[in-house]
Protein backbone atom coordinates (compact mmCIF):
# COMPACT_ATOMS: atom_id res chain seq x y z
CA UNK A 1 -0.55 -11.14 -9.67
CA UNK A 2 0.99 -7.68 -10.49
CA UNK A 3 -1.57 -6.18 -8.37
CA UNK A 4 -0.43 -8.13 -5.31
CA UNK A 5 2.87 -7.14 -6.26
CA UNK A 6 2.49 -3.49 -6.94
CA UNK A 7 1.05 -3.76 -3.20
CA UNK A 8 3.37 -5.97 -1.47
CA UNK A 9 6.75 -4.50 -3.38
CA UNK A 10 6.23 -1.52 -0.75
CA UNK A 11 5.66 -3.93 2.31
CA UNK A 12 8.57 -6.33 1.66
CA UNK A 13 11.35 -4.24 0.30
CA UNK A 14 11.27 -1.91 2.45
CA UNK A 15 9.37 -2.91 5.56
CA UNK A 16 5.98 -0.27 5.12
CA UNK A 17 5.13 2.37 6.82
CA UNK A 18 3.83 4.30 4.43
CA UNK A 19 2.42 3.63 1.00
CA UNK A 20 1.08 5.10 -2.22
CA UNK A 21 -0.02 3.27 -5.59
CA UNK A 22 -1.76 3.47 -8.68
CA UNK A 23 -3.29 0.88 -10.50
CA UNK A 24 -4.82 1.86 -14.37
CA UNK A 25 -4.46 0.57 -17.50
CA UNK A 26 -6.09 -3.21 -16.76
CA UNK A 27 -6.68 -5.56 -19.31
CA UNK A 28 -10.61 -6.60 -19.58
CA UNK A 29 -11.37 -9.58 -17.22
CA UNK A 30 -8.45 -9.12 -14.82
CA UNK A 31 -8.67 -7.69 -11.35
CA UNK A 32 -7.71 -7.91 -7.76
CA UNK A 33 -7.98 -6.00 -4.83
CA UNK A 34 -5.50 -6.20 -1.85
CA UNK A 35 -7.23 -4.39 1.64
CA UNK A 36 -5.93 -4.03 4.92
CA UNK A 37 -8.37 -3.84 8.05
CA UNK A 38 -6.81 -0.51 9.44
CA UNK A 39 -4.14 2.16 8.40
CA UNK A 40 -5.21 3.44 5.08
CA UNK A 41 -7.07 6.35 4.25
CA UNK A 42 -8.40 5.74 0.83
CA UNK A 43 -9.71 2.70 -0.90
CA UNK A 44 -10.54 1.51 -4.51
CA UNK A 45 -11.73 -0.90 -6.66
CA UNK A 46 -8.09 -2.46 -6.75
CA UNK A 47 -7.65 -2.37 -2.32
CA UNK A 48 -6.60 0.17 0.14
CA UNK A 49 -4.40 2.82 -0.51
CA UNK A 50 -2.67 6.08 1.15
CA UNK A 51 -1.57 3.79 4.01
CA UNK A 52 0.25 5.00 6.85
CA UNK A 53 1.20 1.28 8.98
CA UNK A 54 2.94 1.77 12.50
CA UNK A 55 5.16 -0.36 14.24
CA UNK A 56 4.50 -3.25 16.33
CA UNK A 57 0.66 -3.46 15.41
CA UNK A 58 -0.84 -6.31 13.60
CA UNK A 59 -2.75 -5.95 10.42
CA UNK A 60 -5.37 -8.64 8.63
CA UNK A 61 -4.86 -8.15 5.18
CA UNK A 62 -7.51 -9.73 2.43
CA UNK A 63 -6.33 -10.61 -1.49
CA UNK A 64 -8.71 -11.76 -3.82
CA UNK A 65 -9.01 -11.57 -7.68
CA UNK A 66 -9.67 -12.80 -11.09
CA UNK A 67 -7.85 -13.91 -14.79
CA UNK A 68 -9.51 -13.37 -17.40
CA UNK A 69 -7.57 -15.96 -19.49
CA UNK A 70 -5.12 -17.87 -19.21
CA UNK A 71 -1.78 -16.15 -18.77
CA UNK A 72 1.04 -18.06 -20.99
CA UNK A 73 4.39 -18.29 -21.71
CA UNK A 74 5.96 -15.03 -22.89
CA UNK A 75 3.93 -12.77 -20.80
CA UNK A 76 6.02 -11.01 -18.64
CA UNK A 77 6.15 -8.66 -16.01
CA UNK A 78 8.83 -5.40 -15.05
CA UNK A 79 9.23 -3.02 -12.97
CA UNK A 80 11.87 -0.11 -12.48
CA UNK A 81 12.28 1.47 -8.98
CA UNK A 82 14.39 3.57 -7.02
CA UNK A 83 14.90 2.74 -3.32
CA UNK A 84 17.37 5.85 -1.76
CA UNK A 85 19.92 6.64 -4.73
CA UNK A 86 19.43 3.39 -6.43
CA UNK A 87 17.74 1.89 -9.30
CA UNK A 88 16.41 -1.40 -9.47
CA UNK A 89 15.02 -3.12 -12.51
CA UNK A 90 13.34 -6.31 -12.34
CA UNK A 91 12.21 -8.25 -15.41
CA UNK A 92 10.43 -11.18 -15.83
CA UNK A 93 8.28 -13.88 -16.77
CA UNK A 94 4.95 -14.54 -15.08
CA UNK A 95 5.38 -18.26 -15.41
CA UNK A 96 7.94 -21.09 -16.67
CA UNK A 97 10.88 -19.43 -15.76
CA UNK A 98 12.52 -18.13 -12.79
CA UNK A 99 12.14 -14.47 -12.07
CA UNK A 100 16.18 -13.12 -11.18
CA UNK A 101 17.15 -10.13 -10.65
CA UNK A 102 19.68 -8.30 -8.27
CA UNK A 103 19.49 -5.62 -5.65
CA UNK A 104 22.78 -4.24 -3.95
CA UNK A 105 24.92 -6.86 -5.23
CA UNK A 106 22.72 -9.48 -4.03
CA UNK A 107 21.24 -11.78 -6.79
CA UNK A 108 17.61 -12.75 -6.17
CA UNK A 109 15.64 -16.02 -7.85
CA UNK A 110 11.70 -16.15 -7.29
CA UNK A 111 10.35 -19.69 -8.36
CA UNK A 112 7.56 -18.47 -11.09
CA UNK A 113 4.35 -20.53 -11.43
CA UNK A 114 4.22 -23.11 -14.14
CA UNK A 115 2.63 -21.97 -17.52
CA UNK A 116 0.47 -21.37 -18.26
CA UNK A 117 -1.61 -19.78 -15.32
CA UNK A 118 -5.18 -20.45 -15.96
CA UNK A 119 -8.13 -18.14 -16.24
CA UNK A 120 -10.14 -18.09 -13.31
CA UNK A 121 -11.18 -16.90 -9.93
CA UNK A 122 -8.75 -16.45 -6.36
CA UNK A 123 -11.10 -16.55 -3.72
CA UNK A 124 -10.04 -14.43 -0.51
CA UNK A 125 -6.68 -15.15 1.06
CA UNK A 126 -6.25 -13.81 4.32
CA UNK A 127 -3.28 -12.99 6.07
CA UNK A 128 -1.86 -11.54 9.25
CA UNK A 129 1.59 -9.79 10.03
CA UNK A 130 3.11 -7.73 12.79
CA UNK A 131 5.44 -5.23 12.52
CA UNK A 132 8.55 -4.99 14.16
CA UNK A 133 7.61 -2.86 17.67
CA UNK A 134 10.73 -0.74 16.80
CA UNK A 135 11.96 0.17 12.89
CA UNK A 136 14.69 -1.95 12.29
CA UNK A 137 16.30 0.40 9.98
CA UNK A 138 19.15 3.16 10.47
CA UNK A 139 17.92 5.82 8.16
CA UNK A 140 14.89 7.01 6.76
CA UNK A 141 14.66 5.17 3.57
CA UNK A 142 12.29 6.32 0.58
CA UNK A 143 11.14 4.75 -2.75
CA UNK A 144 9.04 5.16 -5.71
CA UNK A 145 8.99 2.89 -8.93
CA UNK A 146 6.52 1.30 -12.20
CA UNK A 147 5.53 -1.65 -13.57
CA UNK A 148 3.98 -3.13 -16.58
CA UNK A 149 2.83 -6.37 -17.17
CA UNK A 150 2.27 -7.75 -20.41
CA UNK A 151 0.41 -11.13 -22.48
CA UNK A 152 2.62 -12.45 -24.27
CA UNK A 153 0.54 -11.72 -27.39
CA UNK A 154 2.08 -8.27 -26.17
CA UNK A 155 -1.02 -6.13 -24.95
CA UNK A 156 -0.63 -4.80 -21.84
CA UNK A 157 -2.66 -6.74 -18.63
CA UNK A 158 -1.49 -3.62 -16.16
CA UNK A 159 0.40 -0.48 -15.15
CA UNK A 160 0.78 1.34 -12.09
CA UNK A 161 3.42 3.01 -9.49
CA UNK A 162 4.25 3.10 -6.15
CA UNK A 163 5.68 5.67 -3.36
CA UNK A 164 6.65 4.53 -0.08
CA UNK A 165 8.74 5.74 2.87
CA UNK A 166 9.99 4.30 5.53
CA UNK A 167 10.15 7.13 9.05
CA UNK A 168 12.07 6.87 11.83
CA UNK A 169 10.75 6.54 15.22
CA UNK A 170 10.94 9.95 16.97
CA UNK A 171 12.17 9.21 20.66
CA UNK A 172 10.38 10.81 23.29
């Protein structure tokens, strides 16, 4: 789950165009891997990486992965990035609770699965998005950040970071 979000932090918050992560530090019996069809230049066991995606094209993305055991109350999740001049925190629960957190003044609640999640297999999600055909932002926007996710027995399931910037469209 922190994989996917490690991965899709970058997309969401600040639209994509280009992003960096890395993935160590993950606890025996959990992975995941999160690959796009085109627009990235490296891949690993976790998904693609180095990705550079334009505007207006469509991308097929593919999410699978696995849980070593079951992931209960008290393990929680948090992650500390900066997006321009800002810092965000966000820290959470992976399950029973709502995750809240706020971002520019603007308080967000994510319903969190039930607890506890149970150990097993995702089998391959697929999903498609376009971009925008033009960036809908004014300014060229830039972020970097870390997580860690935690059992609740308190040994750590992941870590990683992320870079991503957003570029403006040069006109011609």
């Amino acid at each position: 789950m922190l994989f996917y979000a490690f991965s899709v932090l970058g997309m969401v918050a600040i639209g994509s165009i280009k992003l960096d992560r890395t993935i160590d530090n993950v606890h025996p019996g959990f992975n995941g891997s999160l690959i796009f069809d085109h627009g990235c230049d490296t891949k690993d066991q976790y998904g693609s990486n180095d990705c550079t995606l334009n505007w207006g094209e469509t991308y097929h993305v593919a999410f699978q992965g696995s849980i070593g055991e079951d992931i209960t109350a008290g393990a929680m999740f948090n992650i500390e990035a900066k997006v321009l001049f800002k810092t965000v925190n966000i820290n959470c629960a992976f399950c029973g609770k709502n995750c809240t957190f706020t971002i520019e003044s603007k308080d967000i609640s994510i319903k969190m699965p039930d607890c506890p999640i149970k150990a097993g297999s995702e089998p391959q999600t697929l999903v498609n998005f376009t971009l925008p055909a033009n960036d809908p932002l004014p300014i060229k926007v830039k972020a970097e950040g870390s997580g860690t996710g935690t059992l609740a027995d308190g040994s750590v399931l992941v870590t990683g970071s992320f870079e991503a910037e957003v570029s403006k469209l040069a006109l011609e």
